[in-house]
Structure formats: structure tokens, C-alpha cells
PDB file of N, CA and C in Angstrom:
ATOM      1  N   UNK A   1     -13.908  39.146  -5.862  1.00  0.00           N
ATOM      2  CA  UNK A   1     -14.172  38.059  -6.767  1.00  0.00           C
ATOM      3  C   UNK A   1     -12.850  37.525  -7.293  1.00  0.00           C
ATOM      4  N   UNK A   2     -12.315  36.140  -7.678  1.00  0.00           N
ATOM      5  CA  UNK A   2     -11.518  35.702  -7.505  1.00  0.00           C
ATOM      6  C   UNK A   2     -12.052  35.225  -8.723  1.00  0.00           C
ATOM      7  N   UNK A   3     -10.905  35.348 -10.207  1.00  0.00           N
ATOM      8  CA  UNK A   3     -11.111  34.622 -10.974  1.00  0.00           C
ATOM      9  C   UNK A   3      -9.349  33.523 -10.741  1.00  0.00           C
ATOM     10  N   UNK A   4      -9.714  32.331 -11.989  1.00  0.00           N
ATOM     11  CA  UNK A   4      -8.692  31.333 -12.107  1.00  0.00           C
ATOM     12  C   UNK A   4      -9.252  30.491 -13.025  1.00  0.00           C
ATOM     13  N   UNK A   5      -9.197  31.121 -14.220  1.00  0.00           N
ATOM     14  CA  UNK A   5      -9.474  30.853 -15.470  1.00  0.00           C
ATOM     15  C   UNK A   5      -7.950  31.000 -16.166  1.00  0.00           C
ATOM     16  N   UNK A   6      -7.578  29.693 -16.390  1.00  0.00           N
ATOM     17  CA  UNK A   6      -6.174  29.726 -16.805  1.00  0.00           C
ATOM     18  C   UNK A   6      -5.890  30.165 -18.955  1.00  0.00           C
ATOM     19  N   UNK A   7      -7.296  30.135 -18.959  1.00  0.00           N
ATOM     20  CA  UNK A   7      -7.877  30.868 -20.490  1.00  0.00           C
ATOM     21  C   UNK A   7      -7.613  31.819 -20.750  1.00  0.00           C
ATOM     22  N   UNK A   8      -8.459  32.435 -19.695  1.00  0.00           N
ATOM     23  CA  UNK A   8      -8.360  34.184 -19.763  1.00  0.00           C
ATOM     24  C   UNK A   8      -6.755  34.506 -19.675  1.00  0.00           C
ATOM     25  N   UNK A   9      -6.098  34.215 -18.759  1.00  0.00           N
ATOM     26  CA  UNK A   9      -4.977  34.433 -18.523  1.00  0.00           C
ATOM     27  C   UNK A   9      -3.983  34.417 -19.826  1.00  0.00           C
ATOM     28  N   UNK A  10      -3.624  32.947 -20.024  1.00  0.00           N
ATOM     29  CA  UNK A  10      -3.207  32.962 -22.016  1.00  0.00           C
ATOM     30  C   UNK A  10      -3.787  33.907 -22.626  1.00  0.00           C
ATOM     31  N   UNK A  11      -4.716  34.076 -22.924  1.00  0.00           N
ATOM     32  CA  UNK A  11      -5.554  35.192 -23.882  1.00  0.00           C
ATOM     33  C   UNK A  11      -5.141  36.737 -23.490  1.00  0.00           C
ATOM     34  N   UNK A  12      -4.903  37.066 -22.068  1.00  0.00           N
ATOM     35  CA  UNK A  12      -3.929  38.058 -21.722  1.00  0.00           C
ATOM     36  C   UNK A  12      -2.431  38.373 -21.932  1.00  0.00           C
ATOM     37  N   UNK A  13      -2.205  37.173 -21.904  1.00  0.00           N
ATOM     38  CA  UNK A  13      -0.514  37.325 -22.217  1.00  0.00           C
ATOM     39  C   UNK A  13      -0.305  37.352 -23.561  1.00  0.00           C
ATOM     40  N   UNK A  14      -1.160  36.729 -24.227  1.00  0.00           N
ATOM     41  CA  UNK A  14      -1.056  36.326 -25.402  1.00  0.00           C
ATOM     42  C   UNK A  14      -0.998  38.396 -26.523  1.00  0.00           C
ATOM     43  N   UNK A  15      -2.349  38.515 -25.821  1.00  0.00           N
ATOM     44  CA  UNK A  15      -2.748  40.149 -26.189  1.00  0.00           C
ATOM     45  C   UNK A  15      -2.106  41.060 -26.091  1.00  0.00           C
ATOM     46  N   UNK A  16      -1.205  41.162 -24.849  1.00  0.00           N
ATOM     47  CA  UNK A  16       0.151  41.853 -24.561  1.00  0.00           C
ATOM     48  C   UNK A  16       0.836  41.626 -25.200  1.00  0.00           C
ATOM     49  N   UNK A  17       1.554  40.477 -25.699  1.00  0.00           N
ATOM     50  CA  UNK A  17       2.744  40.646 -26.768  1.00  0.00           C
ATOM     51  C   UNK A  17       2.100  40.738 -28.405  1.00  0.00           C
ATOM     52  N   UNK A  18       1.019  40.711 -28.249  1.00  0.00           N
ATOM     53  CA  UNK A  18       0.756  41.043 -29.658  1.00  0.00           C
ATOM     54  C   UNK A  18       0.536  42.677 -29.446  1.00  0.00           C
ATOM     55  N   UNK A  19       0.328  43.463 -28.804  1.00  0.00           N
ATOM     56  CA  UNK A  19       0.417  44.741 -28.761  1.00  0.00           C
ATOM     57  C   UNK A  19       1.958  45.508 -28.821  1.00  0.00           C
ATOM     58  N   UNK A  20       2.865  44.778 -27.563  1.00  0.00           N
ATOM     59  CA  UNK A  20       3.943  44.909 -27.966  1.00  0.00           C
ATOM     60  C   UNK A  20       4.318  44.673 -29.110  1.00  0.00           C
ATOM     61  N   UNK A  21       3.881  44.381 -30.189  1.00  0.00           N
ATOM     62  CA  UNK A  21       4.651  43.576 -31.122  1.00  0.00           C
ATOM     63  C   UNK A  21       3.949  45.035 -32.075  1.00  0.00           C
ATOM     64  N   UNK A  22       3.075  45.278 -31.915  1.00  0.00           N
ATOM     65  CA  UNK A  22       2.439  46.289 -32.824  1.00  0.00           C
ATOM     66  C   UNK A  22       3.386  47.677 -32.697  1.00  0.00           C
ATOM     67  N   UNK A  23       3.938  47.903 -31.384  1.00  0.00           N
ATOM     68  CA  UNK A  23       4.506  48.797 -31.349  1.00  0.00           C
ATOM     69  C   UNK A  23       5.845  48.802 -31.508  1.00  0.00           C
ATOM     70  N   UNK A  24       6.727  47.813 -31.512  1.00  0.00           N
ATOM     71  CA  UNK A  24       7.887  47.481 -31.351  1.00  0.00           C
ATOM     72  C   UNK A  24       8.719  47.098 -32.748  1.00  0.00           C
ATOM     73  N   UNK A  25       7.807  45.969 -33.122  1.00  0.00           N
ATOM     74  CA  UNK A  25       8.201  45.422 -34.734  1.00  0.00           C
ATOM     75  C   UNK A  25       8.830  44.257 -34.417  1.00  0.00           C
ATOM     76  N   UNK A  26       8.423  43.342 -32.916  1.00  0.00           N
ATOM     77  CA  UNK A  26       9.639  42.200 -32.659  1.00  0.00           C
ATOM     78  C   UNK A  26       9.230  41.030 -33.442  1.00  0.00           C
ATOM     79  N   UNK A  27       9.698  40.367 -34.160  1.00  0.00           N
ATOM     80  CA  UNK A  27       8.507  39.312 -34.728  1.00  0.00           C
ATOM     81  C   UNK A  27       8.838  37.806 -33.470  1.00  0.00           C
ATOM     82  N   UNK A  28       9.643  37.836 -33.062  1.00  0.00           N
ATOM     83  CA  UNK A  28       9.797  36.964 -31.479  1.00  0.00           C
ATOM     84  C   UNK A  28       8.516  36.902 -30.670  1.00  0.00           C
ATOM     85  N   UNK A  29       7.614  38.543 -30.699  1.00  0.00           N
ATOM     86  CA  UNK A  29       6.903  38.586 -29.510  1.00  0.00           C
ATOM     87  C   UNK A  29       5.449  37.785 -30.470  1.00  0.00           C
ATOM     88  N   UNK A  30       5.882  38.311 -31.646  1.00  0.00           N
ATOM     89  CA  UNK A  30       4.520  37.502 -32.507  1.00  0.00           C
ATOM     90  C   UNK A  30       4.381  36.451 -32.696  1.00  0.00           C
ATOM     91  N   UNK A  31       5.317  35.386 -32.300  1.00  0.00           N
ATOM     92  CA  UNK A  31       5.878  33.744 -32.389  1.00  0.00           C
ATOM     93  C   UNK A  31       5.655  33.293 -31.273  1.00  0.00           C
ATOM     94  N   UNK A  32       6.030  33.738 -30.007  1.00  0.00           N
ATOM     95  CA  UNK A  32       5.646  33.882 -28.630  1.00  0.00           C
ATOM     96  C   UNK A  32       4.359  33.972 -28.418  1.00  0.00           C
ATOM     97  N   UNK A  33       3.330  34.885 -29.004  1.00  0.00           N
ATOM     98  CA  UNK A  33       1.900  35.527 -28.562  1.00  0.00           C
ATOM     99  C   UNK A  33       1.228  33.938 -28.886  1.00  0.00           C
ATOM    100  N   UNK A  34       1.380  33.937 -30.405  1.00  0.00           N
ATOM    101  CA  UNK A  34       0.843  32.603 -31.577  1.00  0.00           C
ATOM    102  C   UNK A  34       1.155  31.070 -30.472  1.00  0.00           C
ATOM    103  N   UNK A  35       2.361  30.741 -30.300  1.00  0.00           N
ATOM    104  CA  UNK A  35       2.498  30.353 -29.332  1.00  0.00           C
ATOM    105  C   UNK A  35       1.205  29.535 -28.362  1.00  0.00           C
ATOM    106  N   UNK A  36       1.599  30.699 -27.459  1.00  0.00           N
ATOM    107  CA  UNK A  36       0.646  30.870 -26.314  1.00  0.00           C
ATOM    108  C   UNK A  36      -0.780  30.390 -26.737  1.00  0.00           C
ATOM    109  N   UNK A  37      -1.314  30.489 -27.695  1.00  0.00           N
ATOM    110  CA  UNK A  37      -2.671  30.919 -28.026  1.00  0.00           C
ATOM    111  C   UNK A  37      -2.967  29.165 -29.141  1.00  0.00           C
ATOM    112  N   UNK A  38      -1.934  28.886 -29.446  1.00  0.00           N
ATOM    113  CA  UNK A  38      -2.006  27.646 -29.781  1.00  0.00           C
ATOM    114  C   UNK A  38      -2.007  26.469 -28.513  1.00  0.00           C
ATOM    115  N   UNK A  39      -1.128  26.366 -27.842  1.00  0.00           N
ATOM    116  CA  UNK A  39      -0.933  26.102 -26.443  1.00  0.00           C
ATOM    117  C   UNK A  39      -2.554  26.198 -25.397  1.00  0.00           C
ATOM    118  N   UNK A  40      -2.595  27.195 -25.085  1.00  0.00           N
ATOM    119  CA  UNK A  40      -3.789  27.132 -24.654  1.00  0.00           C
ATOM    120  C   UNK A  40      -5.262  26.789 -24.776  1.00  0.00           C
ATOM    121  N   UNK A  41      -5.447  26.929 -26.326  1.00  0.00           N
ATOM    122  CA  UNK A  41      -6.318  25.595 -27.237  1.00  0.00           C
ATOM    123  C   UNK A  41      -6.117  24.111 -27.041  1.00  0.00           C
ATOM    124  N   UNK A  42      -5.267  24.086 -26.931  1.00  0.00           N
ATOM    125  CA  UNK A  42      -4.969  22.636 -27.365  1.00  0.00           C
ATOM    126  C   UNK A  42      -4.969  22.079 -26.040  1.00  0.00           C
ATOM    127  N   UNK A  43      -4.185  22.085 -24.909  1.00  0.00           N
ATOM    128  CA  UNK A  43      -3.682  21.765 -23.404  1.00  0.00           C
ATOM    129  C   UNK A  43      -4.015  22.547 -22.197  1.00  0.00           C
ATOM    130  N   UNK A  44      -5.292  21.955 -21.612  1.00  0.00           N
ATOM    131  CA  UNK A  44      -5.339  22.307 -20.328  1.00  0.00           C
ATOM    132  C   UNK A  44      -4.158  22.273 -19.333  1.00  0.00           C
ATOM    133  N   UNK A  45      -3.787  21.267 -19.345  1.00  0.00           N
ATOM    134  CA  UNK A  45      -2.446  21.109 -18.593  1.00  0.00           C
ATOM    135  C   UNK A  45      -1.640  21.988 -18.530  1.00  0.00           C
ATOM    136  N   UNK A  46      -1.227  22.493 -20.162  1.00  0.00           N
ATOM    137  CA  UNK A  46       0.303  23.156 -19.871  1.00  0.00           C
ATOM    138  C   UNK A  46      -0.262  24.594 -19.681  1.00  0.00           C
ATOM    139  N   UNK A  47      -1.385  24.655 -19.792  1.00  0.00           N
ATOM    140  CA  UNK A  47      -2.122  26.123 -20.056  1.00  0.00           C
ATOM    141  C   UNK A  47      -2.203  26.400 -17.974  1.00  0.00           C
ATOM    142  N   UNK A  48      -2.732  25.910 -17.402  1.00  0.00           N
ATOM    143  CA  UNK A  48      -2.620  25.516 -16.010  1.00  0.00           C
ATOM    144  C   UNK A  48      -1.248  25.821 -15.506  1.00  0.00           C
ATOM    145  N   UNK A  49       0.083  25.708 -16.010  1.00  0.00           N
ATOM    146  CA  UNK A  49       1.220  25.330 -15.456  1.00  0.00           C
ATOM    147  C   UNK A  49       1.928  26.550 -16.033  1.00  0.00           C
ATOM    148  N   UNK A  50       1.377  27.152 -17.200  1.00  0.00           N
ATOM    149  CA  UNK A  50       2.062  28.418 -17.895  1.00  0.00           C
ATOM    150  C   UNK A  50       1.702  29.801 -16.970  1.00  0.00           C
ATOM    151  N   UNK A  51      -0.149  29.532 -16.362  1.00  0.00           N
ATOM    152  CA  UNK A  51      -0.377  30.802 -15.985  1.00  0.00           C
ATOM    153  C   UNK A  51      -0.353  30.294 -14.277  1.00  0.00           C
ATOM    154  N   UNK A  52      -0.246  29.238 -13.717  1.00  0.00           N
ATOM    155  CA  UNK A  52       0.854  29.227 -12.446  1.00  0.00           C
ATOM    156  C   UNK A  52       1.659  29.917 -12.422  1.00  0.00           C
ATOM    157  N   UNK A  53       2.651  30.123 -13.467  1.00  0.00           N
ATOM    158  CA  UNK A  53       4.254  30.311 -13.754  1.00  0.00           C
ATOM    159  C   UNK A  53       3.950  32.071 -13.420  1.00  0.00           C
ATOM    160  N   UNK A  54       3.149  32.383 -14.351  1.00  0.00           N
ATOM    161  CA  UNK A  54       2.873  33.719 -14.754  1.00  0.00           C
ATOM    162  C   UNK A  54       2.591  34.913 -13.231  1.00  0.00           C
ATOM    163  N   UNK A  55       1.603  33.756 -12.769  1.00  0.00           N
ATOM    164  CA  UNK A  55       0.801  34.376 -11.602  1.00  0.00           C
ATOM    165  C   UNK A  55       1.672  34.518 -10.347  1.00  0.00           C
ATOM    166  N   UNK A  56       2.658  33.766 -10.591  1.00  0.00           N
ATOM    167  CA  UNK A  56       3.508  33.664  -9.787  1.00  0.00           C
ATOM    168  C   UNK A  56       4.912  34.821  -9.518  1.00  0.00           C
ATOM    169  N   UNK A  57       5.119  34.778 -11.227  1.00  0.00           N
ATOM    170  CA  UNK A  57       5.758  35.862 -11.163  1.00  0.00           C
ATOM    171  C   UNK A  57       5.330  37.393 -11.037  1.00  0.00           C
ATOM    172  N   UNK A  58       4.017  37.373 -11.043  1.00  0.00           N
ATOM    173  CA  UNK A  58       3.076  38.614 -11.048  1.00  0.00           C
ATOM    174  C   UNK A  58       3.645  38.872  -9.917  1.00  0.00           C
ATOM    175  N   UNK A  59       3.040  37.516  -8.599  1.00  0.00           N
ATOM    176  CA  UNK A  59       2.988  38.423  -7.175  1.00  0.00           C
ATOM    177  C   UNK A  59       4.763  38.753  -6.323  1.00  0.00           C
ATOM    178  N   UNK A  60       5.194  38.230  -6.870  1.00  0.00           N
ATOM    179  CA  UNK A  60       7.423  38.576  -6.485  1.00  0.00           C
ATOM    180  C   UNK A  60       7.416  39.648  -7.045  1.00  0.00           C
ATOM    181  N   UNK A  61       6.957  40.161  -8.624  1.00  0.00           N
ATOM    182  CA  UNK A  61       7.118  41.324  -9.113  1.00  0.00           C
ATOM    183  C   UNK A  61       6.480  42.142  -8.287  1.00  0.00           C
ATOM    184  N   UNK A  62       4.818  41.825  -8.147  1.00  0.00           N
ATOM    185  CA  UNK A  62       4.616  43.593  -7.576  1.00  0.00           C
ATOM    186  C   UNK A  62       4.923  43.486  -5.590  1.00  0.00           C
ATOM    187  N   UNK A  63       4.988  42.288  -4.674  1.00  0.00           N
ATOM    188  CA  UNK A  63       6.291  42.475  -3.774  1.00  0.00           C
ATOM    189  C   UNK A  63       7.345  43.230  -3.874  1.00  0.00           C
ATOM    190  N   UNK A  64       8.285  42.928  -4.944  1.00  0.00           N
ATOM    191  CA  UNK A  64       9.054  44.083  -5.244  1.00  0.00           C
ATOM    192  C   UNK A  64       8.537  45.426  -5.775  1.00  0.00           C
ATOM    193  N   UNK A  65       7.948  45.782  -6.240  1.00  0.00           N
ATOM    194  CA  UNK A  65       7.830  47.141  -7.293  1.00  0.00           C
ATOM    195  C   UNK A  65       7.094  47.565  -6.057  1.00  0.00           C
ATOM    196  N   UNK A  66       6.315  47.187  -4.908  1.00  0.00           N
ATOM    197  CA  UNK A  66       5.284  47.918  -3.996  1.00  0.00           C
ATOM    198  C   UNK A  66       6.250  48.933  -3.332  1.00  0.00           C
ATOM    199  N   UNK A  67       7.657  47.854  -2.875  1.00  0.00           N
ATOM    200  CA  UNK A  67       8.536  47.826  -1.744  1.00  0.00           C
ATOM    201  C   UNK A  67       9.453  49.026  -2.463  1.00  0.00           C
ATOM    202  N   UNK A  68       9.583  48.870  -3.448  1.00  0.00           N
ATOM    203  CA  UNK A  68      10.507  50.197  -4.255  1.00  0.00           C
ATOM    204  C   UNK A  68       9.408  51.529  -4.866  1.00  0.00           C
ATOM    205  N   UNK A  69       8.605  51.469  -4.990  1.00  0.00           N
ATOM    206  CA  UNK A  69       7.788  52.681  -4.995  1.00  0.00           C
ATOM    207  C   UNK A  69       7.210  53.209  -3.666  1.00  0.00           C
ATOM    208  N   UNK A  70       7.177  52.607  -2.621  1.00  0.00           N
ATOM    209  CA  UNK A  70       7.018  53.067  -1.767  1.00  0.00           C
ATOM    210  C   UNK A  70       8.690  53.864  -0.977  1.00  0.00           C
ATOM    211  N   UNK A  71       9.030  53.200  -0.890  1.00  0.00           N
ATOM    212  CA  UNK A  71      10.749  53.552  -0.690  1.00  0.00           C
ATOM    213  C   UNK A  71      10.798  54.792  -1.424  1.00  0.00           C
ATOM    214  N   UNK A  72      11.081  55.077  -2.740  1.00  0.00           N
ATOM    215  CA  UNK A  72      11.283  56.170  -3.506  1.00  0.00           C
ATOM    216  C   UNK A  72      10.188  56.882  -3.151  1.00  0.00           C
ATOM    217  N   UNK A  73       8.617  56.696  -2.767  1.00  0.00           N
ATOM    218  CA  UNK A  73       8.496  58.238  -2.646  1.00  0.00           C
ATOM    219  C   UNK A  73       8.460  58.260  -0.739  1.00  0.00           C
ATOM    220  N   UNK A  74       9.143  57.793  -0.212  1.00  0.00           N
ATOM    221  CA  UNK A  74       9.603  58.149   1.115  1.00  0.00           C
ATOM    222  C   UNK A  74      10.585  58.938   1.375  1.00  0.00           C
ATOM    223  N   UNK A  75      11.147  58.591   0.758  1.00  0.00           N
ATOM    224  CA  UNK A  75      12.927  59.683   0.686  1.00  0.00           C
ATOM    225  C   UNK A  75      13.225  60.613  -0.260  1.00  0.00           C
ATOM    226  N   UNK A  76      12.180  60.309  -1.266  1.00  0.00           N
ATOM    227  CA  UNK A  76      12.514  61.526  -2.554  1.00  0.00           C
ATOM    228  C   UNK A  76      11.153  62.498  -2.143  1.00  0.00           C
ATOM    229  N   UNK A  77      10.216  61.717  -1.361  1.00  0.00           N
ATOM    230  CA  UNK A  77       9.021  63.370  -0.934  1.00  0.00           C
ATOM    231  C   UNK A  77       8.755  63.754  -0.119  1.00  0.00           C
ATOM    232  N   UNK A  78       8.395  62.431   1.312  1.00  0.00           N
ATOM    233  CA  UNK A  78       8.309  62.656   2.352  1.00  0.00           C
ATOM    234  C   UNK A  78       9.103  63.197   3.124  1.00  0.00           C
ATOM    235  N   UNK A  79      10.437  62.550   3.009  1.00  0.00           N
ATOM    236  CA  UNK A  79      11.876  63.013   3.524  1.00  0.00           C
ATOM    237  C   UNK A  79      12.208  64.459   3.692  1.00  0.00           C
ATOM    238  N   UNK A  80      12.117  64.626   2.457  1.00  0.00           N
ATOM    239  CA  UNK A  80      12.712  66.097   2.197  1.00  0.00           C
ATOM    240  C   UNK A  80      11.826  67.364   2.633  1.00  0.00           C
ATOM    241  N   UNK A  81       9.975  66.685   2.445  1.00  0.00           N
ATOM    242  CA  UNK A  81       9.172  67.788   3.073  1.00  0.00           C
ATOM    243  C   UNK A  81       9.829  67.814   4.364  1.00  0.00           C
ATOM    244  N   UNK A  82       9.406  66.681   5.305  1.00  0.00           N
ATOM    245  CA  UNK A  82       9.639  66.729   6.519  1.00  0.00           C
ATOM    246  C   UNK A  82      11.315  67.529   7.237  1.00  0.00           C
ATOM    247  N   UNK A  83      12.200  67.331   6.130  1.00  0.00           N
ATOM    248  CA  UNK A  83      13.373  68.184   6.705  1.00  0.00           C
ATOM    249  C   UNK A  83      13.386  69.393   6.542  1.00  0.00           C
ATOM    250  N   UNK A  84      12.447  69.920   5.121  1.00  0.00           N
ATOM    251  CA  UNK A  84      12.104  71.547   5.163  1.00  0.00           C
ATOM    252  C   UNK A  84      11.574  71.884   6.879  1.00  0.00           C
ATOM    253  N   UNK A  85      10.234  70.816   6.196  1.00  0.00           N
ATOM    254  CA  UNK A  85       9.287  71.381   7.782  1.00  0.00           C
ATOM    255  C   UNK A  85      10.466  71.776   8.952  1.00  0.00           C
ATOM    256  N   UNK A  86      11.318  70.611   9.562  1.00  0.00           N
ATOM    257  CA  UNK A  86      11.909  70.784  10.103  1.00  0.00           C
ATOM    258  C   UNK A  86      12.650  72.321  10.492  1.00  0.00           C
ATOM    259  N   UNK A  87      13.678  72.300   9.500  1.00  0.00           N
ATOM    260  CA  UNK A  87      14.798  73.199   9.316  1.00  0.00           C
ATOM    261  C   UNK A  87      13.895  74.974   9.673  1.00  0.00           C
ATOM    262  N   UNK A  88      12.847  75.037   8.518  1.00  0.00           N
ATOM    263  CA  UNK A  88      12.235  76.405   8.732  1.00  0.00           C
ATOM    264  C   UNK A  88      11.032  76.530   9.896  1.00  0.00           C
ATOM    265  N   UNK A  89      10.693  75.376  10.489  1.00  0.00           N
ATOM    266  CA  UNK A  89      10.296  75.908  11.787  1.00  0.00           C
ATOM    267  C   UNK A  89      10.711  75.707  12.900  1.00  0.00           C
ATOM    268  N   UNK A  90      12.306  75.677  12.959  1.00  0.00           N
ATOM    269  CA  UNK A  90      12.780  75.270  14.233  1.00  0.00           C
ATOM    270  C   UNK A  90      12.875  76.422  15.214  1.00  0.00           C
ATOM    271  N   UNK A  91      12.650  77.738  14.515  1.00  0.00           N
ATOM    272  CA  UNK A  91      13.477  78.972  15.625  1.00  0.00           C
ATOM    273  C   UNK A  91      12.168  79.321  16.052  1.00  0.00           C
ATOM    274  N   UNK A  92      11.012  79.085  15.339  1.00  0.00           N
ATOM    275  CA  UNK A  92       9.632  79.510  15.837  1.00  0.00           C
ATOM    276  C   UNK A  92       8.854  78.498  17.071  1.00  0.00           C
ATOM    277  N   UNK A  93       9.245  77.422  16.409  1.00  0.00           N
ATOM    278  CA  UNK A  93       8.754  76.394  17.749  1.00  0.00           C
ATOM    279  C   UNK A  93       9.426  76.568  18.886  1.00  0.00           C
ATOM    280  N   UNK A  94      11.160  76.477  19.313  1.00  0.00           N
ATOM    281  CA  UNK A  94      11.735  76.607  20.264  1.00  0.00           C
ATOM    282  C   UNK A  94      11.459  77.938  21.426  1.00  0.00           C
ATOM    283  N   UNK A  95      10.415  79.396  19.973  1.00  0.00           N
ATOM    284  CA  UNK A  95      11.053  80.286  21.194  1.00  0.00           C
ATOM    285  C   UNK A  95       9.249  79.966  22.128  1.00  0.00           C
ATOM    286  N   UNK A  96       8.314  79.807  21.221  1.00  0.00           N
ATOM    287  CA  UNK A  96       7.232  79.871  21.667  1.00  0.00           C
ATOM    288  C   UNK A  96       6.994  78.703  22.564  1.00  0.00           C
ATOM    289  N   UNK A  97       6.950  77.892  22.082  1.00  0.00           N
ATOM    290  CA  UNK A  97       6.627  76.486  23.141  1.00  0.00           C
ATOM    291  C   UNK A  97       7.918  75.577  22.857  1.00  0.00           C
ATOM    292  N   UNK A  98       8.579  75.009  24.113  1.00  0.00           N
ATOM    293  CA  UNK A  98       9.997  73.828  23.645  1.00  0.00           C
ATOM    294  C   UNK A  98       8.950  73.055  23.901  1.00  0.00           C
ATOM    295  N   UNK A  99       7.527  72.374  24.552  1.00  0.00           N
ATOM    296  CA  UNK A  99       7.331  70.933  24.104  1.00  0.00           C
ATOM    297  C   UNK A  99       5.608  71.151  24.081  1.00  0.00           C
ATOM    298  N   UNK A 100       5.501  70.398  23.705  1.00  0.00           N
ATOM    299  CA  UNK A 100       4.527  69.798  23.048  1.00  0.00           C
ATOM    300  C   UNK A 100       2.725  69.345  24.455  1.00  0.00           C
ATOM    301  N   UNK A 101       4.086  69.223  25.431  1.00  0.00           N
ATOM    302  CA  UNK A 101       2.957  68.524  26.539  1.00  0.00           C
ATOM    303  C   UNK A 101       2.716  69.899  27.463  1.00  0.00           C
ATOM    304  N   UNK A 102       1.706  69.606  27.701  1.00  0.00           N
ATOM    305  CA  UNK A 102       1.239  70.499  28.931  1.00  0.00           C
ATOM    306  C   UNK A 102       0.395  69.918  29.699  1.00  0.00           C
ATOM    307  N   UNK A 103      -0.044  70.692  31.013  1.00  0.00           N
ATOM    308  CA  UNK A 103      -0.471  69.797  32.374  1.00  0.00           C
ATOM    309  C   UNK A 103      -1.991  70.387  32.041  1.00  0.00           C
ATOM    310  N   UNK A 104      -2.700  69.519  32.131  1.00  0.00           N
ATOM    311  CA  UNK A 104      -4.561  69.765  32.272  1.00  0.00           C
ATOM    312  C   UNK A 104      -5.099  69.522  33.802  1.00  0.00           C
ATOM    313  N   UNK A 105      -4.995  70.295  34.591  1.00  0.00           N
ATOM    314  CA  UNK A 105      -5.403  70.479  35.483  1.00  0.00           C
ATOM    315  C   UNK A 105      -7.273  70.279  35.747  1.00  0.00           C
ATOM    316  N   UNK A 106      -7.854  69.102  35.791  1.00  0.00           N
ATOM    317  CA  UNK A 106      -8.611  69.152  35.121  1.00  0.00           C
ATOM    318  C   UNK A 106      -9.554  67.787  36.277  1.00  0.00           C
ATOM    319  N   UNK A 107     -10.898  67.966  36.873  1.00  0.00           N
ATOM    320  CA  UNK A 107     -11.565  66.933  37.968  1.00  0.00           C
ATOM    321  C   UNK A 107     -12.637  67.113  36.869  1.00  0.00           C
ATOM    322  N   UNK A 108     -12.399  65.304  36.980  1.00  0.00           N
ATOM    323  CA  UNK A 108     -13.402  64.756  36.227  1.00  0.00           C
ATOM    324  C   UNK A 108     -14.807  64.543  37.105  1.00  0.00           C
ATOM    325  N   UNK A 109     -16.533  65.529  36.401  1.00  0.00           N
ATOM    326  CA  UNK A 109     -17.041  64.757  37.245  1.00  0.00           C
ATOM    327  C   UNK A 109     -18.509  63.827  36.960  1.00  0.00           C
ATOM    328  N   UNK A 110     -19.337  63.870  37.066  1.00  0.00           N
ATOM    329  CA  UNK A 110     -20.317  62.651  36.061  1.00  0.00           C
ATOM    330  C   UNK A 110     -20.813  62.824  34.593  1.00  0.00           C
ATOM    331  N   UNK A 111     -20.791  63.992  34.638  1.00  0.00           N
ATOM    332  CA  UNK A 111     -21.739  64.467  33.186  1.00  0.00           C
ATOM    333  C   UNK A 111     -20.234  64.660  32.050  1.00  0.00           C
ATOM    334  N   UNK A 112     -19.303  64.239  32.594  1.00  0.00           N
ATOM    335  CA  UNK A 112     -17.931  64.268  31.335  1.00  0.00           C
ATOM    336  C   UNK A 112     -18.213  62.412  30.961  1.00  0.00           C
ATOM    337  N   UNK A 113     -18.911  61.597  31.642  1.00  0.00           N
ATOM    338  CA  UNK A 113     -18.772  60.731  31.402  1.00  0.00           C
ATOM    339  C   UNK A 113     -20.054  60.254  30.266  1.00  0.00           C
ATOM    340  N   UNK A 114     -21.212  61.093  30.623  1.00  0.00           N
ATOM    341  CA  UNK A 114     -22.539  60.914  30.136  1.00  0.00           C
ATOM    342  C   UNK A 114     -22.435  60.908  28.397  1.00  0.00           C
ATOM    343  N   UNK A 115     -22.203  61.873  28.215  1.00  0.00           N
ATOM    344  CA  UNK A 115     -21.589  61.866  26.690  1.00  0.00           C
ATOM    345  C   UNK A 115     -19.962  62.511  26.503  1.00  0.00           C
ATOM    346  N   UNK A 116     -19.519  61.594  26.107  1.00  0.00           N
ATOM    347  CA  UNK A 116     -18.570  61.739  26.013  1.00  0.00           C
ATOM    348  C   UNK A 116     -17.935  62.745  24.149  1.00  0.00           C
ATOM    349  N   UNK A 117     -19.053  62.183  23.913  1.00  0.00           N
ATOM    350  CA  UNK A 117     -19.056  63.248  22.039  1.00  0.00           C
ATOM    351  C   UNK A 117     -19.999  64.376  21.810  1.00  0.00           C
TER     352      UNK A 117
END
């Protein structure tokens, strides 16, 4: 479901810096919130063009933040399991099996085809 209610949106941003503001003490974010919330009463237009702005910067932000949380836990978890894995089972894999493939000697004949699951 796809909302684009440029209302709701003000009324979100608006709610966020008044929370920030509860926790912080900025009176900027409370001039800013008031703002917004006057703005969006009054002007479809700029209310339209504010949460463009917004929505816009939403999707570059989480583009980036996807691309860097994924990154960090590639190299800070995956990485490092996989080089344990590595390192402590290298003398056990090499002596028992060096690869992976083996030959299946193997005539296919109608009833492998019948069900196959």
C-alpha cells in the first residue's frame, strides 16, 4: 500500500522534532516543528514540495545506510567467521578429502525419471 499524503508526512516531521526537542532542550527544533505544522495548514503547495524534499532525502539516505550496514557486517562478521572457518579446518580437510568433487558412476534408467522427489 502506497501512501502520498503530503499531511501525514508534515505531521511526521513535525512530531519528530517535537520529540527531539523534548529530549534535547533545542528550542530551534520547536520553531522548526511549529513551523512545519503552520506551513502545512495553510499550503498545499509548499507542503507537496517540503515532503518531495523529505522523501527524497529518505531514499539517498537509506541507499546509503543499506550499503554501509551491509558492508560492516560483511567484514566485521562474515569475514572473520569465514577466515576462522578457514584457518582451523584446513589440516582436517586436506588430509581427508583435497576436493570436493567426486565421480558418480552412475546409468540412468526410466524409473529415476518417473519421480524424480
Amino acid at each position: 500500500m502506497k501512501r502520498n499524503n503530503p499531511t501525514e508526512a508534515i505531521l511526521a516531521m513535525s512530531g519528530g522534532l517535537i520529540v527531539f526537542y523534548l529530549f534535547y532542550k533545542i528550542t530551534v527544533l520547536l520553531i522548526i516543528a511549529l513551523c512545519l505544522i503552520v506551513v502545512g495548514l495553510s499550503s498545499a503547495f509548499i507542503t507537496s514540495k517540503i515532503t518531495w524534499l523529505w522523501l527524497g532525502f529518505a531514499k539517498i539516505l537509506g541507499y546509503i545506510n543499506s550499503r554501509i550496514i551491509l558492508g560492516v557486517i560483511y567484514y566485521f562478521i562474515l569475514f572473520p567467521i569465514a577466515m576462522l572457518k578457514k584457518f582451523f579446518n584446513r589440516k582436517n580437510n586436506l588430509k581427508s578429502n583435497p576436493s570436493n568433487f567426486f565421480i558418480r558412476e552412475h546409468v540412468f534408467i526410466k524409473t529415476d525419471f518417473e519421480k524424480p522427489f
